[in-house]
C-alpha atoms as a PDB file:
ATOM      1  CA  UNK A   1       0.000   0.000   0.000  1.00  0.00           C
ATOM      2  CA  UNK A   2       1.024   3.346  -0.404  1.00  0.00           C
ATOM      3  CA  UNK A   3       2.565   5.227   2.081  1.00  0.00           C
ATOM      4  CA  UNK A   4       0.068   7.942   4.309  1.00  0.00           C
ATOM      5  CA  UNK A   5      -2.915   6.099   2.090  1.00  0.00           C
ATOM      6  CA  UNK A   6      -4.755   3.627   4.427  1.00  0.00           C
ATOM      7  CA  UNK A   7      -2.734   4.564   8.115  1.00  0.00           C
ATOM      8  CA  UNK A   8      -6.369   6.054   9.349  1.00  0.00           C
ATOM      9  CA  UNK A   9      -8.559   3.093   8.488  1.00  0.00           C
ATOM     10  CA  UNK A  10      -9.324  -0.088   9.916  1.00  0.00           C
ATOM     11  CA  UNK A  11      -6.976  -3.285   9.909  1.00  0.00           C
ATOM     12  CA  UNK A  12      -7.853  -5.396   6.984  1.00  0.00           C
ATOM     13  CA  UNK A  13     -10.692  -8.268   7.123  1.00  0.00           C
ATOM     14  CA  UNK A  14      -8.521 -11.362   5.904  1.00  0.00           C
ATOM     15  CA  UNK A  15     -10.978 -13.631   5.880  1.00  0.00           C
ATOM     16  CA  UNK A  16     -12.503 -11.265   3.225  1.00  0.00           C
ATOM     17  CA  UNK A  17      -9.596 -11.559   1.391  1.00  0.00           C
ATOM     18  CA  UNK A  18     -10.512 -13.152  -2.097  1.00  0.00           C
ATOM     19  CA  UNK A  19     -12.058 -12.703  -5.893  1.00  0.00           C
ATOM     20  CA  UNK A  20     -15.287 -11.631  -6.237  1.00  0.00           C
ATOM     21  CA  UNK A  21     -17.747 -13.298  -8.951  1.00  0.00           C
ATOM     22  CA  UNK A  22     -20.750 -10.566  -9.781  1.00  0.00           C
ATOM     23  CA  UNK A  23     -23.600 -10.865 -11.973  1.00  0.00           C
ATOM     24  CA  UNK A  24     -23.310  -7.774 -14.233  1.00  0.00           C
ATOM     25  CA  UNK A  25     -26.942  -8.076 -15.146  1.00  0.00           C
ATOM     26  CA  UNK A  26     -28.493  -8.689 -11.948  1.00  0.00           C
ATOM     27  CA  UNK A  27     -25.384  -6.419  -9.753  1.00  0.00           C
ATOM     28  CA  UNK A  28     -25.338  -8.968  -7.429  1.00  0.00           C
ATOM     29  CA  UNK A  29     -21.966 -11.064  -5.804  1.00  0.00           C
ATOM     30  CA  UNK A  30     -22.588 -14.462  -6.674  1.00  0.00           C
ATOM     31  CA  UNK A  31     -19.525 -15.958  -5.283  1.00  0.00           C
ATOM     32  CA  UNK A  32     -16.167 -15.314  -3.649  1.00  0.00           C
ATOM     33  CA  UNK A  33     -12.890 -17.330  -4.205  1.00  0.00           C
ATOM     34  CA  UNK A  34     -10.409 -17.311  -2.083  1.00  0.00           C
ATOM     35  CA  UNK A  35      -6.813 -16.636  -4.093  1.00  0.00           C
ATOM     36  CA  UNK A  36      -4.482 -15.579  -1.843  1.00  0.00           C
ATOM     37  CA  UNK A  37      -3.499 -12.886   0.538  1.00  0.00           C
ATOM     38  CA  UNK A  38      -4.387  -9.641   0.310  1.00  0.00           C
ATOM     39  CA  UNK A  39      -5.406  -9.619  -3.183  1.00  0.00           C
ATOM     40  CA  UNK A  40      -4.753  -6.632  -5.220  1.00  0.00           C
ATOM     41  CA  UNK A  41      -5.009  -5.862  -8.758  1.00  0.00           C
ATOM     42  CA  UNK A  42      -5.735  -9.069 -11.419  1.00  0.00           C
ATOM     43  CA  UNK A  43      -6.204  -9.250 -15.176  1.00  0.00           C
ATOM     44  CA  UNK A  44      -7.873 -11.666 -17.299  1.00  0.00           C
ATOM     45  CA  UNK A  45      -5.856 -14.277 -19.346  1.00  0.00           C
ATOM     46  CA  UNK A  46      -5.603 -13.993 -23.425  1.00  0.00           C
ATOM     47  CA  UNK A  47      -7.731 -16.333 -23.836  1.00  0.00           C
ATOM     48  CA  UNK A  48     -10.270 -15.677 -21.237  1.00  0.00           C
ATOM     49  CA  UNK A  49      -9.863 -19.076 -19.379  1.00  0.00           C
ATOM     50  CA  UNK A  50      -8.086 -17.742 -16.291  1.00  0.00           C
ATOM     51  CA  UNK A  51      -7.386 -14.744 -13.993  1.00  0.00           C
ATOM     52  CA  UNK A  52      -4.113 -13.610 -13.001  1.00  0.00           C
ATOM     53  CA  UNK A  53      -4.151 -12.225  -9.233  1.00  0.00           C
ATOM     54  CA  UNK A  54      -1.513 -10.062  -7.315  1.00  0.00           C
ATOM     55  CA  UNK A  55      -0.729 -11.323  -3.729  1.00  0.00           C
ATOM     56  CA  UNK A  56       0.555  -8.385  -2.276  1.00  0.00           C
ATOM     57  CA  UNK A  57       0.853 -10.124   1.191  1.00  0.00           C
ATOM     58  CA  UNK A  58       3.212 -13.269   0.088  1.00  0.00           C
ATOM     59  CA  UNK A  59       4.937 -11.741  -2.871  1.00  0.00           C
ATOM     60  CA  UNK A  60       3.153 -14.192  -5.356  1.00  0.00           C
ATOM     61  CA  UNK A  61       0.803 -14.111  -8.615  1.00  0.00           C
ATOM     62  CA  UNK A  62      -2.225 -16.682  -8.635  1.00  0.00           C
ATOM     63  CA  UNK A  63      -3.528 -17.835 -11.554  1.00  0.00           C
ATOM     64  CA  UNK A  64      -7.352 -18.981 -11.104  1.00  0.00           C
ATOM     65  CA  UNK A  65      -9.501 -20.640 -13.706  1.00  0.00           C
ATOM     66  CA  UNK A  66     -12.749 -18.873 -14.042  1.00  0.00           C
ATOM     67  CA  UNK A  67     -14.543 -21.657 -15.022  1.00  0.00           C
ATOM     68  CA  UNK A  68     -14.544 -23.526 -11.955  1.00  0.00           C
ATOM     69  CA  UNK A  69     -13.038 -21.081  -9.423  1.00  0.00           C
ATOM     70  CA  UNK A  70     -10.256 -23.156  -9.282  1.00  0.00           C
ATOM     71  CA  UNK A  71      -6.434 -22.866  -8.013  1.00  0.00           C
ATOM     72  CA  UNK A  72      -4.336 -23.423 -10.980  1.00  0.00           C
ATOM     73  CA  UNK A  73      -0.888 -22.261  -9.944  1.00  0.00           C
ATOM     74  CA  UNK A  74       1.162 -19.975  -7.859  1.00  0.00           C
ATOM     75  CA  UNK A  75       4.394 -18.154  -9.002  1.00  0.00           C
ATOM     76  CA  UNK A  76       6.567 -16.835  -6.527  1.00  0.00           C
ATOM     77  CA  UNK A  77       7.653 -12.697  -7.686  1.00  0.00           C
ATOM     78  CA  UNK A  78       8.959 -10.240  -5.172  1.00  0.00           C
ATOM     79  CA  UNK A  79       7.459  -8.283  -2.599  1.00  0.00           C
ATOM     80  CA  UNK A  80       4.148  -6.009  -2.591  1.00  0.00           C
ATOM     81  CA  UNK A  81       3.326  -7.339  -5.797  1.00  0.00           C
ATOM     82  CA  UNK A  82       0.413  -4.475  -6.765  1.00  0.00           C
ATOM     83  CA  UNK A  83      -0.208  -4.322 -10.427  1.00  0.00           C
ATOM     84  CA  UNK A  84      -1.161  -6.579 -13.218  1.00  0.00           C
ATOM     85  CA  UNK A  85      -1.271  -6.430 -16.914  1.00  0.00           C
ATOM     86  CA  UNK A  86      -1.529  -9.189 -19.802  1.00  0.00           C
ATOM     87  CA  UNK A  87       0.382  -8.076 -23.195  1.00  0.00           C
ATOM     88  CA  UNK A  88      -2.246  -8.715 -26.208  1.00  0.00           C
ATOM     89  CA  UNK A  89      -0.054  -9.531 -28.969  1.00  0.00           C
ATOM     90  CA  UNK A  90       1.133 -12.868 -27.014  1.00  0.00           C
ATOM     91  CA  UNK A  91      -0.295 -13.402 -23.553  1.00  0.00           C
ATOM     92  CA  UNK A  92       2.632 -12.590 -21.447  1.00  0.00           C
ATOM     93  CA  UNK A  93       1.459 -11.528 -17.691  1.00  0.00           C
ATOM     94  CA  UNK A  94       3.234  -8.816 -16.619  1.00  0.00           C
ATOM     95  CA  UNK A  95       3.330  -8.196 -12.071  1.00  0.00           C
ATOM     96  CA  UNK A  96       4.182  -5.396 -10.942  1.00  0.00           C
ATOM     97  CA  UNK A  97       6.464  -5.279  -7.347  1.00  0.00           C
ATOM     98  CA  UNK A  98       6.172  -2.069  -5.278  1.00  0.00           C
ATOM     99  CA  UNK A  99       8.951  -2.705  -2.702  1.00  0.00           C
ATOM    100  CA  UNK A 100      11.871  -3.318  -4.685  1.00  0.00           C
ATOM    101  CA  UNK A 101      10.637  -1.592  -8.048  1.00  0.00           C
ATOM    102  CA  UNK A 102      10.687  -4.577  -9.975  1.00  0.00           C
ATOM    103  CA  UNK A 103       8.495  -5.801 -12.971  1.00  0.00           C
ATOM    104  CA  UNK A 104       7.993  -9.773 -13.783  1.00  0.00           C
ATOM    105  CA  UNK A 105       7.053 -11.493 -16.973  1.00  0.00           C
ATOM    106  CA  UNK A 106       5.340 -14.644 -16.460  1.00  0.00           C
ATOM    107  CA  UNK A 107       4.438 -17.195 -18.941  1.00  0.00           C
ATOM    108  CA  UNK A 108       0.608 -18.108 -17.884  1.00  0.00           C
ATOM    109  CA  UNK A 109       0.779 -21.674 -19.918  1.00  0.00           C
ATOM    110  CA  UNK A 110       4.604 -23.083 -18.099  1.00  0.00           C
ATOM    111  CA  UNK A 111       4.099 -20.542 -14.990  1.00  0.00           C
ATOM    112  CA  UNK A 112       7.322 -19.308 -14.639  1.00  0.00           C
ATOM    113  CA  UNK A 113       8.895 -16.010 -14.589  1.00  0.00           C
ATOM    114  CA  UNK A 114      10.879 -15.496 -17.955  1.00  0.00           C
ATOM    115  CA  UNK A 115      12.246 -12.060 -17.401  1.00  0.00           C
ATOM    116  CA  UNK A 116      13.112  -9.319 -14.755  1.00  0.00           C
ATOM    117  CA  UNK A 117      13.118  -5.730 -14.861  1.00  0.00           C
ATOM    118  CA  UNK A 118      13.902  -3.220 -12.988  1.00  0.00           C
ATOM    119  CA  UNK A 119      11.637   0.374 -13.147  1.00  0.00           C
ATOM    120  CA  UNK A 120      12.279   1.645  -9.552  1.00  0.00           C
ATOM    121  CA  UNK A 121       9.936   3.982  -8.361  1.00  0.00           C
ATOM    122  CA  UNK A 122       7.504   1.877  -6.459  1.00  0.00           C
ATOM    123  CA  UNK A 123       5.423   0.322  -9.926  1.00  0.00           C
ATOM    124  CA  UNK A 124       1.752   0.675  -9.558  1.00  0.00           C
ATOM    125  CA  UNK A 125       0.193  -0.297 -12.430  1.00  0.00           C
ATOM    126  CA  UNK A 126       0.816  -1.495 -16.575  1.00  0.00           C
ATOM    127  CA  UNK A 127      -0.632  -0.675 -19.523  1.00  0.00           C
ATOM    128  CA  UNK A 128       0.496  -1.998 -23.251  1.00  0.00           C
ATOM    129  CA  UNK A 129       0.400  -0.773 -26.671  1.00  0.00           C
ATOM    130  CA  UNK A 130      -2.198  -2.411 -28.819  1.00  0.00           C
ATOM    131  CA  UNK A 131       0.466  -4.120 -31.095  1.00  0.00           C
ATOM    132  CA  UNK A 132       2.155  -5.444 -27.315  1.00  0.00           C
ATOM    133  CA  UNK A 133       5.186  -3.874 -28.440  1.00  0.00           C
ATOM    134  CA  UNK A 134       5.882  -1.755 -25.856  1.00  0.00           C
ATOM    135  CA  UNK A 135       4.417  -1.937 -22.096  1.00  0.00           C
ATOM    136  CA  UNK A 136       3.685   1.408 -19.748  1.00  0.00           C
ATOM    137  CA  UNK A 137       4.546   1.394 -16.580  1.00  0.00           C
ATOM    138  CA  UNK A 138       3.651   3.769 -13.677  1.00  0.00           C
ATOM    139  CA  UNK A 139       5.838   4.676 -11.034  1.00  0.00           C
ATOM    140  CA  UNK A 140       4.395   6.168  -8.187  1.00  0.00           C
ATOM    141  CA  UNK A 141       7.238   7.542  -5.795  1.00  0.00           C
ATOM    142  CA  UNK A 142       9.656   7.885  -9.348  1.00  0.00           C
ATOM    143  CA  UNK A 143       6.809  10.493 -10.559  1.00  0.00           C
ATOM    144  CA  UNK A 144       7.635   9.003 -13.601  1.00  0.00           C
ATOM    145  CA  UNK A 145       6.746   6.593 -16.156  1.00  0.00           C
ATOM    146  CA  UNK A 146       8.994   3.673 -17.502  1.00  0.00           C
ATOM    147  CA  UNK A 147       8.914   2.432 -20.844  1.00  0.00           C
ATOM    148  CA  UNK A 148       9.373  -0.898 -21.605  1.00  0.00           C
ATOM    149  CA  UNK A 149      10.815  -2.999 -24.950  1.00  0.00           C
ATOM    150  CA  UNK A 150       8.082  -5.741 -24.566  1.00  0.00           C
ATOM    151  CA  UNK A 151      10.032  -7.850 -27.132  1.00  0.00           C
ATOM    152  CA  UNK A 152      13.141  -8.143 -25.655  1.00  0.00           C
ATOM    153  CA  UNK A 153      11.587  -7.524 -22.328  1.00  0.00           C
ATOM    154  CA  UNK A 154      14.416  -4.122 -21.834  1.00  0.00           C
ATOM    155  CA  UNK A 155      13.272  -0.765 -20.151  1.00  0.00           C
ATOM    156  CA  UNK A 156      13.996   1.579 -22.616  1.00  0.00           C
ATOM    157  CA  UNK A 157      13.292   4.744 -20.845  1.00  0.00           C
ATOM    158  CA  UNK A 158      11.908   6.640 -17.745  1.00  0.00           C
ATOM    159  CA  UNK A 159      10.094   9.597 -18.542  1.00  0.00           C
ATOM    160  CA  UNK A 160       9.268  12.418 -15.443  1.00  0.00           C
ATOM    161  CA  UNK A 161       5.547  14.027 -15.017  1.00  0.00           C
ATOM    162  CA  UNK A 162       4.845  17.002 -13.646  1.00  0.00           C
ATOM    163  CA  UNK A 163       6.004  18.560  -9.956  1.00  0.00           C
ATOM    164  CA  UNK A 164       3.806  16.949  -7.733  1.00  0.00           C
ATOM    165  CA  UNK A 165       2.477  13.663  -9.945  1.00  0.00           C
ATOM    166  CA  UNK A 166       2.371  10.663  -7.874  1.00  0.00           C
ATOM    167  CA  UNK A 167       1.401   8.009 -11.128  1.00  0.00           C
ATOM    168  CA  UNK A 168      -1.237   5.265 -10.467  1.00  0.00           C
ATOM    169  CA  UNK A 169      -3.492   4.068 -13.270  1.00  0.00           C
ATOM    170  CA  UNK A 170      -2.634   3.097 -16.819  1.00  0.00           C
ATOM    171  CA  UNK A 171      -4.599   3.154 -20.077  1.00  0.00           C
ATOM    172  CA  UNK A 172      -4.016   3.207 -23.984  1.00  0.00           C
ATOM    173  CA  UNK A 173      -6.190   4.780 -26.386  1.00  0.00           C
ATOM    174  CA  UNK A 174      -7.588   1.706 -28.689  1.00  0.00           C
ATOM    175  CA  UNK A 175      -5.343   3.560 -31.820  1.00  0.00           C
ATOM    176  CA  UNK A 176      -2.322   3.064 -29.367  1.00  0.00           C
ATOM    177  CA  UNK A 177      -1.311   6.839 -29.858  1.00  0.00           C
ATOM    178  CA  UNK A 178      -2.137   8.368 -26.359  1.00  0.00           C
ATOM    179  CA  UNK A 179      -1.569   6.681 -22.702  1.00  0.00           C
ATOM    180  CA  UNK A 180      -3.560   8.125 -19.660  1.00  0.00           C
ATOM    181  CA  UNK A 181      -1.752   7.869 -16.552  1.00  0.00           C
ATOM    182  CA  UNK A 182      -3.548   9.073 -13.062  1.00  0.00           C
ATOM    183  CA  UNK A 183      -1.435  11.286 -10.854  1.00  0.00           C
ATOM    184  CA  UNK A 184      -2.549  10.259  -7.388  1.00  0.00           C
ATOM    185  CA  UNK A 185      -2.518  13.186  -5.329  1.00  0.00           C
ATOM    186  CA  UNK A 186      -1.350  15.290  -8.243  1.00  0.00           C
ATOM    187  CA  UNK A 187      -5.500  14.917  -8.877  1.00  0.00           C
ATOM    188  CA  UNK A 188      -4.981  15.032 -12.793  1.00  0.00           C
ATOM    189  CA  UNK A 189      -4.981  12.766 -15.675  1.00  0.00           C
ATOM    190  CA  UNK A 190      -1.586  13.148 -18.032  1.00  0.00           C
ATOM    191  CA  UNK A 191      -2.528  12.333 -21.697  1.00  0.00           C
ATOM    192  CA  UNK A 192       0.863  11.219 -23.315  1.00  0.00           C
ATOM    193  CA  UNK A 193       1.569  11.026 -27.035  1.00  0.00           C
ATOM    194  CA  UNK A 194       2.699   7.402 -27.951  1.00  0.00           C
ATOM    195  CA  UNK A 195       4.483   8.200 -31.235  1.00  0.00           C
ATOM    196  CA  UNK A 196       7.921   8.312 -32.023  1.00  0.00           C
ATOM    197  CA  UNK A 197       9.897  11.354 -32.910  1.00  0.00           C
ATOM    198  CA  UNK A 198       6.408  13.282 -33.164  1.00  0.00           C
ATOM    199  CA  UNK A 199       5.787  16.557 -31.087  1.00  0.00           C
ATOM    200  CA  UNK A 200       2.199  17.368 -30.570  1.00  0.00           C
ATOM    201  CA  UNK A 201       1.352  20.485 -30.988  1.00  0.00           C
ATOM    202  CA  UNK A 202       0.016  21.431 -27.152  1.00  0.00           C
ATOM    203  CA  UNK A 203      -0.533  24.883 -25.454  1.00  0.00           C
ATOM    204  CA  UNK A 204       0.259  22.903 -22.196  1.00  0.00           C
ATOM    205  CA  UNK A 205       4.249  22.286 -21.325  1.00  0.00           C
ATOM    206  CA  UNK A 206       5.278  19.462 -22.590  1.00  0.00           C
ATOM    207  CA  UNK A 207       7.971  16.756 -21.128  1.00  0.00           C
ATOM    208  CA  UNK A 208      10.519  15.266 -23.140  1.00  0.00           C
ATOM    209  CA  UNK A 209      11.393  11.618 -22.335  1.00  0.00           C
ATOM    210  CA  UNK A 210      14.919   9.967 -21.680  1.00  0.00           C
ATOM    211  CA  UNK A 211      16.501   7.621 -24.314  1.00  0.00           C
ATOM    212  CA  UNK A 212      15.545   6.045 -27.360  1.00  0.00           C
ATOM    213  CA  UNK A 213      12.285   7.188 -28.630  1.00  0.00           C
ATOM    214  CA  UNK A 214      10.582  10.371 -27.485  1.00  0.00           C
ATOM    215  CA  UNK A 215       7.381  10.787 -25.545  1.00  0.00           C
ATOM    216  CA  UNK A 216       5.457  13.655 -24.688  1.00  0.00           C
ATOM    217  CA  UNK A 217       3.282  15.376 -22.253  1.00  0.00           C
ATOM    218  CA  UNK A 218      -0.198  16.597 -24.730  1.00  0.00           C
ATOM    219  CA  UNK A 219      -2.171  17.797 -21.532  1.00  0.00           C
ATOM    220  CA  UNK A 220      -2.800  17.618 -17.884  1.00  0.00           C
ATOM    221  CA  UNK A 221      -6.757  17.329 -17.256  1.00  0.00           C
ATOM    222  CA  UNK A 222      -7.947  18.343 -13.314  1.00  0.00           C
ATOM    223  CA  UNK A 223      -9.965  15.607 -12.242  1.00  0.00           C
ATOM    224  CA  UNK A 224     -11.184  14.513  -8.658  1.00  0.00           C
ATOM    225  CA  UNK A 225      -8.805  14.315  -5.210  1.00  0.00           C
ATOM    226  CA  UNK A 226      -6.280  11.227  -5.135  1.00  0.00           C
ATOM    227  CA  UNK A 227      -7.365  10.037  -8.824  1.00  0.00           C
ATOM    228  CA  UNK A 228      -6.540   6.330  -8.708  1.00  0.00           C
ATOM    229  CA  UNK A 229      -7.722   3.721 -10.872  1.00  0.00           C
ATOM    230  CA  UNK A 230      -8.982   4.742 -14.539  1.00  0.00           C
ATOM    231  CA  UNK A 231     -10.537   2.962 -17.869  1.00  0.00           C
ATOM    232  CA  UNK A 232     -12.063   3.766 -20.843  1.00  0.00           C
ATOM    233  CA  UNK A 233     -15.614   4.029 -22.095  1.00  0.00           C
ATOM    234  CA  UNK A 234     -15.721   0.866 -25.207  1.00  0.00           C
ATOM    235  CA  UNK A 235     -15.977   4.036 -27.667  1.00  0.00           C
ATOM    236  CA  UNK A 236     -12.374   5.129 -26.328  1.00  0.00           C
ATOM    237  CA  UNK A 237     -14.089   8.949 -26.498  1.00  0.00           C
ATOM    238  CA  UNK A 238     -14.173   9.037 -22.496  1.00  0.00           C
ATOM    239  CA  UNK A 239     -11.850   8.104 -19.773  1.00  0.00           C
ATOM    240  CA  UNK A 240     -13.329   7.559 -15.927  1.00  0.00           C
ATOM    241  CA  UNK A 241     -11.248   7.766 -12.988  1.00  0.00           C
ATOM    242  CA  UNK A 242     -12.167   6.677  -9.139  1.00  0.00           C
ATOM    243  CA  UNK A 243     -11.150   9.698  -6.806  1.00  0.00           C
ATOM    244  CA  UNK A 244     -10.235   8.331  -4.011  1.00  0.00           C
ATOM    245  CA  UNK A 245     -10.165  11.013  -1.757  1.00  0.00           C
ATOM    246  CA  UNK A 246     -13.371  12.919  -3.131  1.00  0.00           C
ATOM    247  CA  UNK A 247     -15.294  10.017  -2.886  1.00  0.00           C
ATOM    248  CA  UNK A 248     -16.012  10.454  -6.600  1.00  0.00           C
ATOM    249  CA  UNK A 249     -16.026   9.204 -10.524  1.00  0.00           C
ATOM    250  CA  UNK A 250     -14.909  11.915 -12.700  1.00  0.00           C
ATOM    251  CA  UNK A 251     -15.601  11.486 -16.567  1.00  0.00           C
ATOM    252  CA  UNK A 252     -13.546  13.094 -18.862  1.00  0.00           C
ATOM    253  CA  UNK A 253     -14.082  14.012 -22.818  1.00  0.00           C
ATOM    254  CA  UNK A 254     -11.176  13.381 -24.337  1.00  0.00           C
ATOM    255  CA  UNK A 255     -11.766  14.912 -27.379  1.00  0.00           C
ATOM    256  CA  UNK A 256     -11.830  18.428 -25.887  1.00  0.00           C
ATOM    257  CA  UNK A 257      -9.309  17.464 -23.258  1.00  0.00           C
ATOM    258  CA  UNK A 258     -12.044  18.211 -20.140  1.00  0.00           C
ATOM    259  CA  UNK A 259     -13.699  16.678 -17.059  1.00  0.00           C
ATOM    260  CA  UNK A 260     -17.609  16.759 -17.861  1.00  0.00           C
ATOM    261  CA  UNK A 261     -18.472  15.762 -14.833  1.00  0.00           C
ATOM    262  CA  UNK A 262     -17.963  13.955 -11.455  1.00  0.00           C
ATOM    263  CA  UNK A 263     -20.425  11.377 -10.259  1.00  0.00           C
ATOM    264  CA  UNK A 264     -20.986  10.446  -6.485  1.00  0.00           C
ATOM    265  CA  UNK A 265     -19.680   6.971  -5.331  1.00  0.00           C
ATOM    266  CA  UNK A 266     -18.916   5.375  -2.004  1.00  0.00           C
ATOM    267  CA  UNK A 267     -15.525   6.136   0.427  1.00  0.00           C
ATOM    268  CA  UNK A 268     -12.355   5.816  -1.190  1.00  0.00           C
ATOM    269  CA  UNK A 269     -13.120   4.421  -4.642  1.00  0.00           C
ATOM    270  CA  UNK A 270     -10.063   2.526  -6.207  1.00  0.00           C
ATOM    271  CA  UNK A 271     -10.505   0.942  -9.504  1.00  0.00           C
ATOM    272  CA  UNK A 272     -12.800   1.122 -12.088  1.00  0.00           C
ATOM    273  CA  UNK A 273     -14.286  -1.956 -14.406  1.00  0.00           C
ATOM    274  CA  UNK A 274     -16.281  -1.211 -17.469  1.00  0.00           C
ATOM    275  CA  UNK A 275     -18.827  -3.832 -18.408  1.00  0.00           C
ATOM    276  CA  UNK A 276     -20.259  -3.492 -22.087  1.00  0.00           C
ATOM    277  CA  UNK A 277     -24.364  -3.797 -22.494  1.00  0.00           C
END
């Protein structure tokens, strides 16, 4: 967890500890699984059979088969293991570790770890290009963003945010030109231009990245207090983020580069989940 986040609430419920089945039509928990300890972020499998779970309390990934709720593996990684993303172009699960600032590759079908890197920073979350050639990572205590050669599994560069940006959430536009990256306490959204050697023309400052390949800064969007967890709408037009501190959803137009609005939620919202009708 991060630090000064959760000192002021209650210790944790472990026997609550676990993955949640809902019924998106009727909003109702249908079942719980238990996965692990202190289960934070998960993502589903390439092929949809199985989810891959964070285990922030025993440094460990769990992979769970969703069609039975069943244990199907555990792969050791380091510790506070927080985020989790699966590369689309070939499946490879991708953990982020807070404490030691360390990213590992696991292959879901042998269950191994197949590569190490190091981002520093305390990693929070990942986010890939649609092509998976290139993975985004967050790095919350860094204030900066490290990207990653998802081929060769090589960080290529570390590229700052603003004064004041602690980064959280992760998301690429569907065209893979723009990543959204939640600043935490820096209660904005940074919209980042993907693309190579290409300077967007921006009335905003702009950031230059580190390294081979250049990334910039298009705008910073205001959104709620301690903006956390974020997704986009299926259009890709609008990008939500949970405010953790408001208590709050914003939604934000990305077309004109605004927050429309903020929507009332319950305390401390975390992560967002978009289900399509």
């Amino acid at each position: 967890m991060a630090p000064g986040v959760d000192e002021n609430r209650a210790p944790a419920d472990k026997s609550a500890d676990g993955l949640g089945v809902i019924d998106p039509v009727a909003h109702k928990l249908i079942d719980r699984w238990h996965v692990g300890s202190d289960p934070e972020q998960f993502a589903i499998s390439k092929d949809g059979r199985f989810a891959i779970i964070a285990n922030e309390d025993d440094a460990s990934a769990s992979i769970v088969d969703l069609g039975s709720g069943q244990s199907r593996g555990k792969i050791k990684v380091s510790e506070e293991p927080e985020g989790v993303g699966v590369n689309p172009r070939n499946g490879e699960v991708y953990v982020t570790c807070e404490e030691k600032g360390e990213m590992f590759v696991i292959d879901p079908d042998q269950q191994r770890v197949i590569a190490k890197i190091e981002t520093g920073g305390r990693p929070r979350s990942v986010a890939f290009l649609p092509d998976g050639s290139r993975a985004y990572v967050a790095c919350e205590n860094g204030g900066y963003v490290a990207v990653i050669d998802a081929r060769s599994h090589k960080l290529l560069s570390k590229f700052q945010l603003p004064s004041g940006s602690l980064p959280m959430g992760t998301a690429v536009s569907h065209d893979g030109k723009e990543l959204y990256v939640s600043t935490g306490r820096g209660n904005a959204v940074a919209i980042i231009d993907t693309q190579k050697n290409e300077v967007p023309r921006s009335p905003l400052p702009s950031a230059r990245g580190e390294g081979e390949g250049e990334e910039w800064i298009v705008a910073m969007i205001p959104v709620g207090n301690r903006a956390w967890g974020i997704a986009l709408d299926p259009s890709g037009s609008k990008l939500y983020t949970a405010n953790g501190a408001s208590n709050d959803l914003s939604v934000v137009d990305l077309k004109s580069r605004k927050e429309l609005r903020r929507i009332k939620v319950g305390d401390g919202p975390w992560g967002i989940a978009i289900v399509s009708k």
